[in-house]
N, C-alpha and C. Protein backbone atom coordinates (compact mmCIF):
# COMPACT_ATOMS: atom_id res chain seq x y z
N UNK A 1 106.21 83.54 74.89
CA UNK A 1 105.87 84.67 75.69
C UNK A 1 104.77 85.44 75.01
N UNK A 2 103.98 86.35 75.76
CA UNK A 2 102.62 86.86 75.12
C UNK A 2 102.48 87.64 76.17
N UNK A 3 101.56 88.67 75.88
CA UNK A 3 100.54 89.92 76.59
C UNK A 3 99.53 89.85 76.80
N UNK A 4 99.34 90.56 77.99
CA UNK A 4 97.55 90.64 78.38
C UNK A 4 97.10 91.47 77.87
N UNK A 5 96.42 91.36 76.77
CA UNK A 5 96.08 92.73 75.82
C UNK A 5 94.41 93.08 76.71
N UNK A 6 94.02 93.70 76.45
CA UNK A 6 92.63 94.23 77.20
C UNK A 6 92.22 95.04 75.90
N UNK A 7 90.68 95.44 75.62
CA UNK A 7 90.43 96.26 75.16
C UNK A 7 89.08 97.38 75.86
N UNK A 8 89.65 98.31 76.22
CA UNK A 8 89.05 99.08 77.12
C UNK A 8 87.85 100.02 76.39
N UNK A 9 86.93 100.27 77.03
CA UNK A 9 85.55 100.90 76.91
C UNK A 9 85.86 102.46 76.92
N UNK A 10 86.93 102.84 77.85
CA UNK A 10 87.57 104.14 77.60
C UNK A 10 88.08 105.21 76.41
N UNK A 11 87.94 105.90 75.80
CA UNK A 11 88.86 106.17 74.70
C UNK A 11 89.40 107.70 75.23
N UNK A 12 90.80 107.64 74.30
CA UNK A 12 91.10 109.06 75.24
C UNK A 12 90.48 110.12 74.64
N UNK A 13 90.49 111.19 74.96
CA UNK A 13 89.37 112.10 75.12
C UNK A 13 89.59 113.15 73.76
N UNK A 14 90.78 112.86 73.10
CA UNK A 14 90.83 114.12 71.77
C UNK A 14 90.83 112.70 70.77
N UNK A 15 90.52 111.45 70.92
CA UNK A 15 90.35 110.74 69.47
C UNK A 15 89.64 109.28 70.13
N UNK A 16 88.83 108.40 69.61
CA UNK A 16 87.97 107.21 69.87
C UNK A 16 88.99 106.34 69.56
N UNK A 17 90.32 106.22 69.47
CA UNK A 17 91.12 104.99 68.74
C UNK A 17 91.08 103.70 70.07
N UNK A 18 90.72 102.57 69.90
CA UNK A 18 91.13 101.46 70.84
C UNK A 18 92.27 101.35 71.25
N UNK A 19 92.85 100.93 72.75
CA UNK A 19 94.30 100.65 72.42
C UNK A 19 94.24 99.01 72.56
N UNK A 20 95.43 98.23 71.57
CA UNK A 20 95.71 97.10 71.98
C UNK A 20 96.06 96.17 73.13
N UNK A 21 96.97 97.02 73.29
CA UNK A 21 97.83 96.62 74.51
C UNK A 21 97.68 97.00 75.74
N UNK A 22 96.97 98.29 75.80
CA UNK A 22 96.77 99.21 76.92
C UNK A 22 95.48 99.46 77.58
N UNK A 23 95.35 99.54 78.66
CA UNK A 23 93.90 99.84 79.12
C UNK A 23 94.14 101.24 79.74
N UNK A 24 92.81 101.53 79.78
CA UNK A 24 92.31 103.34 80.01
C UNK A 24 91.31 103.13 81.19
N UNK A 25 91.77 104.25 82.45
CA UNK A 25 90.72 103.94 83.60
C UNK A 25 90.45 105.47 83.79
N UNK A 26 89.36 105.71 83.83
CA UNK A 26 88.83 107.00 83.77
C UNK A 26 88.42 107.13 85.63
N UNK A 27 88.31 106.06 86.77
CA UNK A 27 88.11 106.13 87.42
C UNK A 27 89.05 107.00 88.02
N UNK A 28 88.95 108.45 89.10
CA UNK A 28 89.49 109.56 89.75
C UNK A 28 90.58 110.10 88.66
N UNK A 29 91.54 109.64 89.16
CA UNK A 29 92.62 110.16 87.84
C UNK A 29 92.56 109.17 87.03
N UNK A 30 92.48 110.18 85.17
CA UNK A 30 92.28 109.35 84.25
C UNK A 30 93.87 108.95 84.00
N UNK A 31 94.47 107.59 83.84
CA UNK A 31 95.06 107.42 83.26
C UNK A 31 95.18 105.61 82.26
N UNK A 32 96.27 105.70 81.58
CA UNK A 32 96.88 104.70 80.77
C UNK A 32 97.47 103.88 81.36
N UNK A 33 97.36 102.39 81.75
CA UNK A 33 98.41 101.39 81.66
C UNK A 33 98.06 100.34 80.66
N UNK A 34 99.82 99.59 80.32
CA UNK A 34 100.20 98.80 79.62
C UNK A 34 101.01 97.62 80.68
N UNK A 35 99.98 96.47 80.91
CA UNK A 35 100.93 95.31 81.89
C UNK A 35 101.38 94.15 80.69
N UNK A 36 102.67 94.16 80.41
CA UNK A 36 103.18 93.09 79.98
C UNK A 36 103.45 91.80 80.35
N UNK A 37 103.11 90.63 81.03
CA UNK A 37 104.06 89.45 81.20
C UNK A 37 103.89 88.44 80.46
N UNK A 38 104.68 87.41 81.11
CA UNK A 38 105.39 86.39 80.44
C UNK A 38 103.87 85.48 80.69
N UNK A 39 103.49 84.49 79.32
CA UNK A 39 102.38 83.80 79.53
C UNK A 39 102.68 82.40 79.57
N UNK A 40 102.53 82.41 81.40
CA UNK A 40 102.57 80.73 82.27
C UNK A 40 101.38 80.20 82.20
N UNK A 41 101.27 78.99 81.93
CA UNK A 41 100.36 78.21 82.16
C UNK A 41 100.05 77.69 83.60
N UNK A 42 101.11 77.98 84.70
CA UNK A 42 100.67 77.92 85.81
C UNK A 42 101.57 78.84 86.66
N UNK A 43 100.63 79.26 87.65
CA UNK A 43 101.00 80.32 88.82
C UNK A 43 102.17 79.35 89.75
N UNK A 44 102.90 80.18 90.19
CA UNK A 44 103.83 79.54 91.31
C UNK A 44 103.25 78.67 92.30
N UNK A 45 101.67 79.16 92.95
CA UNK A 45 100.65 78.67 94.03
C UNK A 45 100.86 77.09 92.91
N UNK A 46 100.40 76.86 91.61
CA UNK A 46 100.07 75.26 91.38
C UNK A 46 101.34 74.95 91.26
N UNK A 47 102.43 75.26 90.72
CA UNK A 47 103.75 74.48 90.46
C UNK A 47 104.10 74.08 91.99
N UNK A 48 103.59 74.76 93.01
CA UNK A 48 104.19 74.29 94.73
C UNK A 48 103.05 72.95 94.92
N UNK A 49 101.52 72.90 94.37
CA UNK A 49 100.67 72.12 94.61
C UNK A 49 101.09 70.71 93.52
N UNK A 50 101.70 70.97 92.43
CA UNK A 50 101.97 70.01 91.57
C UNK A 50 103.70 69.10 92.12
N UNK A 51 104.13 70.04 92.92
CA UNK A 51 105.61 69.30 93.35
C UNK A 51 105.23 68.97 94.49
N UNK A 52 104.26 68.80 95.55
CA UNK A 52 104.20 68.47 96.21
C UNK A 52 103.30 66.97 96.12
N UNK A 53 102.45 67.16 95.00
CA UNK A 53 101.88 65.90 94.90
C UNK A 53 102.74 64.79 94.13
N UNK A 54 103.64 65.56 93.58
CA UNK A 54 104.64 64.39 92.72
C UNK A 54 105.56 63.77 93.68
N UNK A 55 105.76 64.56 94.97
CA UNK A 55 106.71 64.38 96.29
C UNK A 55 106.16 63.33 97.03
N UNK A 56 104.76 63.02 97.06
CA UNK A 56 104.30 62.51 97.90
C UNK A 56 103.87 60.67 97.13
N UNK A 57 104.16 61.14 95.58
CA UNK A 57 103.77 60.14 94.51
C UNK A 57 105.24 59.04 95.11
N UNK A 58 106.59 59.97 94.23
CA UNK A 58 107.59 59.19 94.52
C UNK A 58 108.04 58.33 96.19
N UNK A 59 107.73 59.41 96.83
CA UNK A 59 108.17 58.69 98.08
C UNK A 59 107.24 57.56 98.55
N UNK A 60 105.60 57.57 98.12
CA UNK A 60 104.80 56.17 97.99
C UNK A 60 105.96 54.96 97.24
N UNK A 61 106.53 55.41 96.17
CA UNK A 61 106.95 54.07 95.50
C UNK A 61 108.13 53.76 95.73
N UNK A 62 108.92 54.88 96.33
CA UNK A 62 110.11 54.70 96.95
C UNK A 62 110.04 53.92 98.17
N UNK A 63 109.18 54.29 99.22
CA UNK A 63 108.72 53.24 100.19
C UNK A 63 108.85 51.86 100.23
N UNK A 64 107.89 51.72 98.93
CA UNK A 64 107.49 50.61 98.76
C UNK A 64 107.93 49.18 98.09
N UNK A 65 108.92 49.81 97.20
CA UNK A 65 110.33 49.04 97.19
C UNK A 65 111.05 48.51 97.81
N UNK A 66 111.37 50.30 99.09
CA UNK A 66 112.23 49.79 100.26
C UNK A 66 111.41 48.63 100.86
N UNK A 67 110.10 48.39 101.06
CA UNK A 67 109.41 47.58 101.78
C UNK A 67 109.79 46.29 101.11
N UNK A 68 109.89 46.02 99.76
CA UNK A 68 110.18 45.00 98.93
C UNK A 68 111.53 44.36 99.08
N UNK A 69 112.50 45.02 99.29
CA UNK A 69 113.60 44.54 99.56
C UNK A 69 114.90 45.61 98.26
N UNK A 70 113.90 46.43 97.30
CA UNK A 70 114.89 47.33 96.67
C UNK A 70 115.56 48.54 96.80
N UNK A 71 116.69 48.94 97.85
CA UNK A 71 116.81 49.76 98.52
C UNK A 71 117.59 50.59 97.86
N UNK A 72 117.93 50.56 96.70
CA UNK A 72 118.12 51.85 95.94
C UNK A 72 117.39 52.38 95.20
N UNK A 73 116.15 52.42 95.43
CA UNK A 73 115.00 53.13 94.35
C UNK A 73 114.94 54.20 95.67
N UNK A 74 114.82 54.00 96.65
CA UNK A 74 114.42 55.37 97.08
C UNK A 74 115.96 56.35 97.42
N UNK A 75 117.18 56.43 96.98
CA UNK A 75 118.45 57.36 96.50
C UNK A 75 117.77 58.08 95.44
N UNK A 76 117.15 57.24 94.59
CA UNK A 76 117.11 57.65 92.87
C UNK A 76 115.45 58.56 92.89
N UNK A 77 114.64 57.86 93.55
CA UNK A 77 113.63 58.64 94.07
C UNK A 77 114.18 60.00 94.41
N UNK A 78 115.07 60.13 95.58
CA UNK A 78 114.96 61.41 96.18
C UNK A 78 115.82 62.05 95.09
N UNK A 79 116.78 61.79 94.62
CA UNK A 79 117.71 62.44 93.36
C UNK A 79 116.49 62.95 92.15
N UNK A 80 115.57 62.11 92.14
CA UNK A 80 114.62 62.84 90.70
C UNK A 80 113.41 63.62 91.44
N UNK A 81 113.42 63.29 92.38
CA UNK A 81 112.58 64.89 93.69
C UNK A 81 113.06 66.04 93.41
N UNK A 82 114.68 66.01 93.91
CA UNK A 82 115.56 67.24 93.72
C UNK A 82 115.51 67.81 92.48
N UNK A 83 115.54 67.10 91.62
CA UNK A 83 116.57 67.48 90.07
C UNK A 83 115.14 68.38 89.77
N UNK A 84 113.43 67.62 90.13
CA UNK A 84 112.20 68.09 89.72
C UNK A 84 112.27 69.53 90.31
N UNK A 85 112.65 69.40 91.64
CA UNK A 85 112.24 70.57 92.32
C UNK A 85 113.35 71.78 91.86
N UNK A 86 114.45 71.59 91.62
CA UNK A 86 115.04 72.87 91.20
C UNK A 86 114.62 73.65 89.40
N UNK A 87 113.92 72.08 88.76
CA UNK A 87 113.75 73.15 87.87
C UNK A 87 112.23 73.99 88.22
N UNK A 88 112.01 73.63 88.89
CA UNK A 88 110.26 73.94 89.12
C UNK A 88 110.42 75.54 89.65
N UNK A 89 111.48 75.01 90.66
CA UNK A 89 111.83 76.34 91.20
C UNK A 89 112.62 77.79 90.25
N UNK A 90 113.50 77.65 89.43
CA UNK A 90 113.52 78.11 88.10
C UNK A 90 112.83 78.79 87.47
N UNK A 91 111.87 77.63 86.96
CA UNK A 91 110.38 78.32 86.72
C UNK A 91 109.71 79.10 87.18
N UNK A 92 109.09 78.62 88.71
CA UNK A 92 108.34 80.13 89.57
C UNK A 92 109.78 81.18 89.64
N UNK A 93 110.61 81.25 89.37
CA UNK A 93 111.30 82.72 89.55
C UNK A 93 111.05 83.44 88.86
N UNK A 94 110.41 82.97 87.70
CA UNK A 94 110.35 83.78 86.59
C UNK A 94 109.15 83.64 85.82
N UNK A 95 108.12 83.32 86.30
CA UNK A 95 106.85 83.21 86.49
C UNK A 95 106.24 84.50 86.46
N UNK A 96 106.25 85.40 87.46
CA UNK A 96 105.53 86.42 87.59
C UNK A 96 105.90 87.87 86.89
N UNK A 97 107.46 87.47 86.06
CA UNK A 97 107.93 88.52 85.07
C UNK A 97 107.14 89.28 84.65
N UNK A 98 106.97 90.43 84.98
CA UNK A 98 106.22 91.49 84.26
C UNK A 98 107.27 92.70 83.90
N UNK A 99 106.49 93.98 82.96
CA UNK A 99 106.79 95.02 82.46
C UNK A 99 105.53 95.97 82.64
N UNK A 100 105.49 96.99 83.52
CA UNK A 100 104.28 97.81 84.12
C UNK A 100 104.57 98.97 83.46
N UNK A 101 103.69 99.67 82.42
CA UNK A 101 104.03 101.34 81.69
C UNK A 101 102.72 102.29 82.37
N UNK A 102 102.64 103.26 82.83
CA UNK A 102 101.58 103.65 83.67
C UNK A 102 101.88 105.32 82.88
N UNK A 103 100.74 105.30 82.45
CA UNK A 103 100.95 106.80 82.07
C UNK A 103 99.80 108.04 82.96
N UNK A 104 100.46 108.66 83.81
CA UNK A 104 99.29 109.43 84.67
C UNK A 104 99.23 110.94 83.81
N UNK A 105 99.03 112.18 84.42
CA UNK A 105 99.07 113.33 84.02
C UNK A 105 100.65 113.91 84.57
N UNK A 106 101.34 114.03 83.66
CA UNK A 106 102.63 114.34 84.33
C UNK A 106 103.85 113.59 84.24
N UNK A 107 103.39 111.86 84.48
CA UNK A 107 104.11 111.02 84.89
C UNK A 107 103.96 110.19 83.62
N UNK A 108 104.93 109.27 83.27
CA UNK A 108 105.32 108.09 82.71
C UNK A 108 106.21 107.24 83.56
N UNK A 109 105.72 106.51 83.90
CA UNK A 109 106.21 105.29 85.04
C UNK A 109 106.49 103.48 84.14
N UNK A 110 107.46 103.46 83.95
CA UNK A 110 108.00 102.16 83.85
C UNK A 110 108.73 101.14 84.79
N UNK A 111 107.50 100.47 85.01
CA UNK A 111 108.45 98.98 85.99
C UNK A 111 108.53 97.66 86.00
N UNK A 112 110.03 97.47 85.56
CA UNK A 112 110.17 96.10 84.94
C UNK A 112 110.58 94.92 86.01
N UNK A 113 109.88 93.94 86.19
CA UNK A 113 110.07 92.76 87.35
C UNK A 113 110.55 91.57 86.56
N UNK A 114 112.09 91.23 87.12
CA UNK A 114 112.93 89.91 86.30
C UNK A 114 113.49 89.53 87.32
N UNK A 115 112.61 88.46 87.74
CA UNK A 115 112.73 87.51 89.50
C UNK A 115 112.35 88.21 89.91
N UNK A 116 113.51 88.77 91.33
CA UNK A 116 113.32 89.41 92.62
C UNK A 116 113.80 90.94 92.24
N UNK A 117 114.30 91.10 90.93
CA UNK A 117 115.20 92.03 90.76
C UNK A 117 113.77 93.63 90.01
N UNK A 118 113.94 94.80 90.15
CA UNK A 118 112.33 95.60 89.75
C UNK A 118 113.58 96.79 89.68
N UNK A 119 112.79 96.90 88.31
CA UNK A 119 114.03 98.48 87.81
C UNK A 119 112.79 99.42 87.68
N UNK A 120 113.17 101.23 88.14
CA UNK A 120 111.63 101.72 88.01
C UNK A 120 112.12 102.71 87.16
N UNK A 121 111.72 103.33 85.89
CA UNK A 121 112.06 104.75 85.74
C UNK A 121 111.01 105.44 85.41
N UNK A 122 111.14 106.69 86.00
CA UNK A 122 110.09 107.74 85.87
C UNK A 122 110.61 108.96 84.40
N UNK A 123 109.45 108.73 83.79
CA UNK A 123 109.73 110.04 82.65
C UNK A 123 108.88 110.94 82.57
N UNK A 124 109.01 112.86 82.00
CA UNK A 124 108.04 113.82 81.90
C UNK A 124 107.59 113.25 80.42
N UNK A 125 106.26 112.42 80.31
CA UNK A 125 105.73 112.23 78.78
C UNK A 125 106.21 113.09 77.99
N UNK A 126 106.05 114.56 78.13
CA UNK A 126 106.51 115.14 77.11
C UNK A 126 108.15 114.99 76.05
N UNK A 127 108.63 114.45 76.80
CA UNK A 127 110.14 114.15 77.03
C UNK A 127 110.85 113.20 76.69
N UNK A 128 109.93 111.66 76.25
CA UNK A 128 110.07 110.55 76.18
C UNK A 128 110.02 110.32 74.49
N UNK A 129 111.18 109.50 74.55
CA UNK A 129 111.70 109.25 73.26
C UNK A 129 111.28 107.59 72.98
N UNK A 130 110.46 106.90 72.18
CA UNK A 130 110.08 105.58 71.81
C UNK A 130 110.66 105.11 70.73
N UNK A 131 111.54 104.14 71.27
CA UNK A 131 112.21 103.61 69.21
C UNK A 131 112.78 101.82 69.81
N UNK A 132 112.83 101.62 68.74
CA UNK A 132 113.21 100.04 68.54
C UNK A 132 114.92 99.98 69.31
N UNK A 133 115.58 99.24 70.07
CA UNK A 133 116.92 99.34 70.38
C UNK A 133 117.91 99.11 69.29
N UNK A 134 117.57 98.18 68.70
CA UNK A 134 118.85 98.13 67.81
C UNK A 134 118.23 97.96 66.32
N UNK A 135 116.80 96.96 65.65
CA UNK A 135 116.30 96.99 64.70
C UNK A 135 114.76 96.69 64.45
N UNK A 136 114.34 96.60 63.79
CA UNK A 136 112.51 97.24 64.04
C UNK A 136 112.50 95.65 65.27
N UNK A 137 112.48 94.27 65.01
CA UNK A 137 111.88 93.75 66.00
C UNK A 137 112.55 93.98 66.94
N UNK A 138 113.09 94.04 67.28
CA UNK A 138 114.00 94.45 68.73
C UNK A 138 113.37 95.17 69.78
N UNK A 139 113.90 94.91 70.89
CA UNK A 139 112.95 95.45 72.41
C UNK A 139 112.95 97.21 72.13
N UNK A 140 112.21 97.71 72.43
CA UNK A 140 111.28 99.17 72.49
C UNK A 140 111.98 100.25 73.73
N UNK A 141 112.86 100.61 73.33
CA UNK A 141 113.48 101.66 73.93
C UNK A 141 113.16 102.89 74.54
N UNK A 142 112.64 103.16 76.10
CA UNK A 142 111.99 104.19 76.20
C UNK A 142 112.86 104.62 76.51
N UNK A 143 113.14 106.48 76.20
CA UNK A 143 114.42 107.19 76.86
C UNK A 143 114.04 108.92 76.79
N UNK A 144 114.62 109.15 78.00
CA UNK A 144 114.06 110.77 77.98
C UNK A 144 115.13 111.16 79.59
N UNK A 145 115.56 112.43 79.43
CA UNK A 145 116.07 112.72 81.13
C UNK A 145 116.92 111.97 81.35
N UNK A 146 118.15 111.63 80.38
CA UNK A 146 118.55 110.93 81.07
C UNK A 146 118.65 109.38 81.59
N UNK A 147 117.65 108.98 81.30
CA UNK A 147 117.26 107.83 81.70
C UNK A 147 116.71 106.91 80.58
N UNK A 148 116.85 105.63 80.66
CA UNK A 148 116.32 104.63 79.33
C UNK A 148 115.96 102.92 80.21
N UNK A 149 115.24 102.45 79.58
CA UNK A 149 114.30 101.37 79.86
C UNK A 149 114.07 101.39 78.75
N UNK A 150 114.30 99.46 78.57
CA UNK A 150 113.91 98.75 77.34
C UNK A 150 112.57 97.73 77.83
N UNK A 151 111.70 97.99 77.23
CA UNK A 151 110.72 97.24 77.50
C UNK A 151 110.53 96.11 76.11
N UNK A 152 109.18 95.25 76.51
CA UNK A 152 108.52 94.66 75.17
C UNK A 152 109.07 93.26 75.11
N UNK A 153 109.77 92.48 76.04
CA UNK A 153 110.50 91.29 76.54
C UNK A 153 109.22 90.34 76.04
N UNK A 154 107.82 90.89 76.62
CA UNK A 154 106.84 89.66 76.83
C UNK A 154 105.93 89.90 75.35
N UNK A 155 106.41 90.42 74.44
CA UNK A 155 105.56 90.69 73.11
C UNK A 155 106.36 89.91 72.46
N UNK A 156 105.39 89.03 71.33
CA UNK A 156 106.30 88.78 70.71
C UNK A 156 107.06 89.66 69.71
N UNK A 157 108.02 88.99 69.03
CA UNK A 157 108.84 90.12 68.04
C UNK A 157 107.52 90.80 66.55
N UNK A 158 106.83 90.06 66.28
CA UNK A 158 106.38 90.86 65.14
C UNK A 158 105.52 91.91 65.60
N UNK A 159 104.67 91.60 66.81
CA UNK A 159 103.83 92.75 67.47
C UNK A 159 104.64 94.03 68.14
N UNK A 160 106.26 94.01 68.50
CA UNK A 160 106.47 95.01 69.08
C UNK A 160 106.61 96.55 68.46
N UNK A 161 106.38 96.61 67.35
CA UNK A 161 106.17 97.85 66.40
C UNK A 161 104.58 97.68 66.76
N UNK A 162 104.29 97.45 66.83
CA UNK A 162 102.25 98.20 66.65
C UNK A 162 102.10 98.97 68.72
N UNK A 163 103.26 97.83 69.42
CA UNK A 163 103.14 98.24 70.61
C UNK A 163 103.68 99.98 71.01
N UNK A 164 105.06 99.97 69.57
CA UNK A 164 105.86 101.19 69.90
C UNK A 164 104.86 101.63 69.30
N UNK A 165 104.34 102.01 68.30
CA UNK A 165 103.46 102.37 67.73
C UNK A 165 102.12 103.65 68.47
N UNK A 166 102.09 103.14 69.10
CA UNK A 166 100.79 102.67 70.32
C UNK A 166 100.95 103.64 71.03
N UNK A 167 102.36 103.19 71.89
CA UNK A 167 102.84 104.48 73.13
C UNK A 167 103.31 105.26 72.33
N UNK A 168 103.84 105.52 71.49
CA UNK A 168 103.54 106.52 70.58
C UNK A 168 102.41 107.80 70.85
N UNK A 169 101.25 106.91 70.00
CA UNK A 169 100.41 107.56 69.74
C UNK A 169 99.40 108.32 70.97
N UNK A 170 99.83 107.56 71.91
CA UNK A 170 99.14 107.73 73.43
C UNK A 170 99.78 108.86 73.68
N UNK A 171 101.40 108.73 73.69
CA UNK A 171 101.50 110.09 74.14
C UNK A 171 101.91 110.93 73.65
N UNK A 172 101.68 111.32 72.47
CA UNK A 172 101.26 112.40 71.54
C UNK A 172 99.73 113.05 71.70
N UNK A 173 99.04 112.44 72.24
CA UNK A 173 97.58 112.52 72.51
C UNK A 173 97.65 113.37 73.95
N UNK A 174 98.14 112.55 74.40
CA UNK A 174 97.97 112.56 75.93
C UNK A 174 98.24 113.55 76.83
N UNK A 175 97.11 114.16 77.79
CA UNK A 175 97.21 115.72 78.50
C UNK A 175 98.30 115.36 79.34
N UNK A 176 99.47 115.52 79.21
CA UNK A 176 100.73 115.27 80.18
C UNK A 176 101.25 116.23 81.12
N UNK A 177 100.71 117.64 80.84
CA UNK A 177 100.62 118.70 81.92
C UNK A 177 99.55 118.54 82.41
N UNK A 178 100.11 118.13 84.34
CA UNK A 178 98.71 118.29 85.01
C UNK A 178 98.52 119.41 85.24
N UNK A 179 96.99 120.20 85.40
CA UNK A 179 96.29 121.07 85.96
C UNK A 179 96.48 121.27 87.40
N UNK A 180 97.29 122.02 87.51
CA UNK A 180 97.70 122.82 88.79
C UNK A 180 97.30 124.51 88.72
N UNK A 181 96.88 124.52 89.69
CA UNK A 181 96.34 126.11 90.00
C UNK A 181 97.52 127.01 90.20
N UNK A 182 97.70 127.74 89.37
CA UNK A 182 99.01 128.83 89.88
C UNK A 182 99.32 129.62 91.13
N UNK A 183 100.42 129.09 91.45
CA UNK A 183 100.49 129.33 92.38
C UNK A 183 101.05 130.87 92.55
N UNK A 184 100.91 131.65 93.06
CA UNK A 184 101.36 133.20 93.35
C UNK A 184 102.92 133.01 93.44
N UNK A 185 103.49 133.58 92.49
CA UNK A 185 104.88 133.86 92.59
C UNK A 185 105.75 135.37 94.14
N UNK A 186 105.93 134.57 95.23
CA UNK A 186 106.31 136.24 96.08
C UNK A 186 106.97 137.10 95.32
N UNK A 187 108.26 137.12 94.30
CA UNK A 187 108.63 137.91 93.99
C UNK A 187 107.86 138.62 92.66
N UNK A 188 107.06 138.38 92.38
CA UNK A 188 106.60 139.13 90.99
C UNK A 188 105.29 140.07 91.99
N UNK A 189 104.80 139.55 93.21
CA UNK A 189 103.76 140.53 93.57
C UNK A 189 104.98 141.17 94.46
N UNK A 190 106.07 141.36 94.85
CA UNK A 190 106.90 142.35 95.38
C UNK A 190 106.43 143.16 94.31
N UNK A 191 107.18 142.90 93.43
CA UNK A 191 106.90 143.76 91.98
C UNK A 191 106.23 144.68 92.08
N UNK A 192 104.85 144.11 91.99
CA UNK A 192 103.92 144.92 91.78
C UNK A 192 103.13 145.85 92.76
N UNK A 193 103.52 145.72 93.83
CA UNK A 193 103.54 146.27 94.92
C UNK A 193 104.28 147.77 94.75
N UNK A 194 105.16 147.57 94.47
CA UNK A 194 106.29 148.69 93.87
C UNK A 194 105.63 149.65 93.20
C-alpha cells in the first residue's frame, strides 16, 4: 500500500514549508487536502477488460476440446472462469480504497472509503487532537468533539509519523476561523438604545 504524495507550488501563508503528503489549492477558497489510497496497479475499468479477455481465451479452448471429443475441459474451464472472477471481483472492491482529509477555513473533513462502506467526520481544526492509536507506527488517530477517525491505512508504517507530523503542523498554522462579518447582535443594540 502507498500514497499519492504531490508536492504543491502553494505554501501556506505564515511559513514556505512543503507538504509531503498534502496539496494546497489557493484557487477561491484556500484550502489543504491529503488523498490517501491503496496503490493498484490496475483500475477496476482493466481488471473487467482483463477478465473478459481471459473469458473469451478459456471458452476458445474449452470449445475446442468439446469439438475434439474432450468434454470435461469445458466444466473445468467454466470452474477456473468462476474461481478467476470472484477473486478479481475482491480485488475491484477494494481497489478504489481511499482516505480524503480536507482542511477548509473552519472545517476539517475526514472521509474514509472501504468498498461501498464511506465514514465522514467533521472536526473544528482548532479542536482536533492527532496521535498514533496505540504505538508510534500505528494508524493516526484524529479526535476532537466527540468524534474520532483513524486514518493512515494506505501509508506505509514507517512514514505514518512524518504524516501525523504534517497535520500537525498544518493545523497549528492554519487560519481555522473563517472571516465572517459580525453580525449585529438584537439584544446588545436593545441595550444601547436604552
Amino acid at each position: 500500500m502507498s500514497v499519492t504524495m504531490s508536492h504543491p507550488s502553494i505554501a501556506l501563508a505564515t511559513t514556505a514549508r512543503p507538504l509531503r503528503f498534502g496539496a494546497e489549492s489557493g484557487a477561491g477558497e484556500h484550502t489543504v487536502q491529503w488523498l490517501l489510497r491503496r496503490n493498484c496497479s490496475a483500475t477496476p475499468r482493466q481488471v473487467m477488460g482483463f477478465y473478459a479477455s481471459l473469458s473469451l481465451v478459456s471458452a476458445a479452448i474449452g470449445a475446442f476440446f468439446w469439438a475434439q471429443g474432450a468434454t470435461l475441459v469445458v466444466p473445468f474451464a467454466t470452474l477456473e472462469i468462476i474461481a478467476v472472477g470472484l477473486a478479481l471481483l475482491v480485488y475491484t472492491r477494494h481497489a478504489a480504497d481511499s482516505e480524503r482529509i480536507s482542511l477548509r477555513p473552519g472545517r476539517l473533513t475526514v472521509e474514509r472509503t472501504l468498498g461501498r462502506r464511506v465514514e465522514r467526520a467533521e472536526f473544528a481544526p482548532a479542536w482536533v487532537r492527532v496521535e498514533p492509536e496505540h504505538g508510534e507506527r500505528s494508524l493516526i488517530e484524529l479526535s476532537g468533539q466527540g468524534q474520532r477517525i483513524a486514518v493512515g491505512r494506505f501509508v506505509r508504517p514507517e512514514l505514518r509519523r512524518q504524516l501525523a507530523e504534517e497535520l500537525r503542523w498544518t493545523l497549528r498554522r492554519w487560519p481555522w476561523t473563517p472571516a465572517q462579518p459580525q453580525a449585529a447582535d438584537p439584544e446588545s443594540q436593545d441595550k444601547s438604545e436604552n
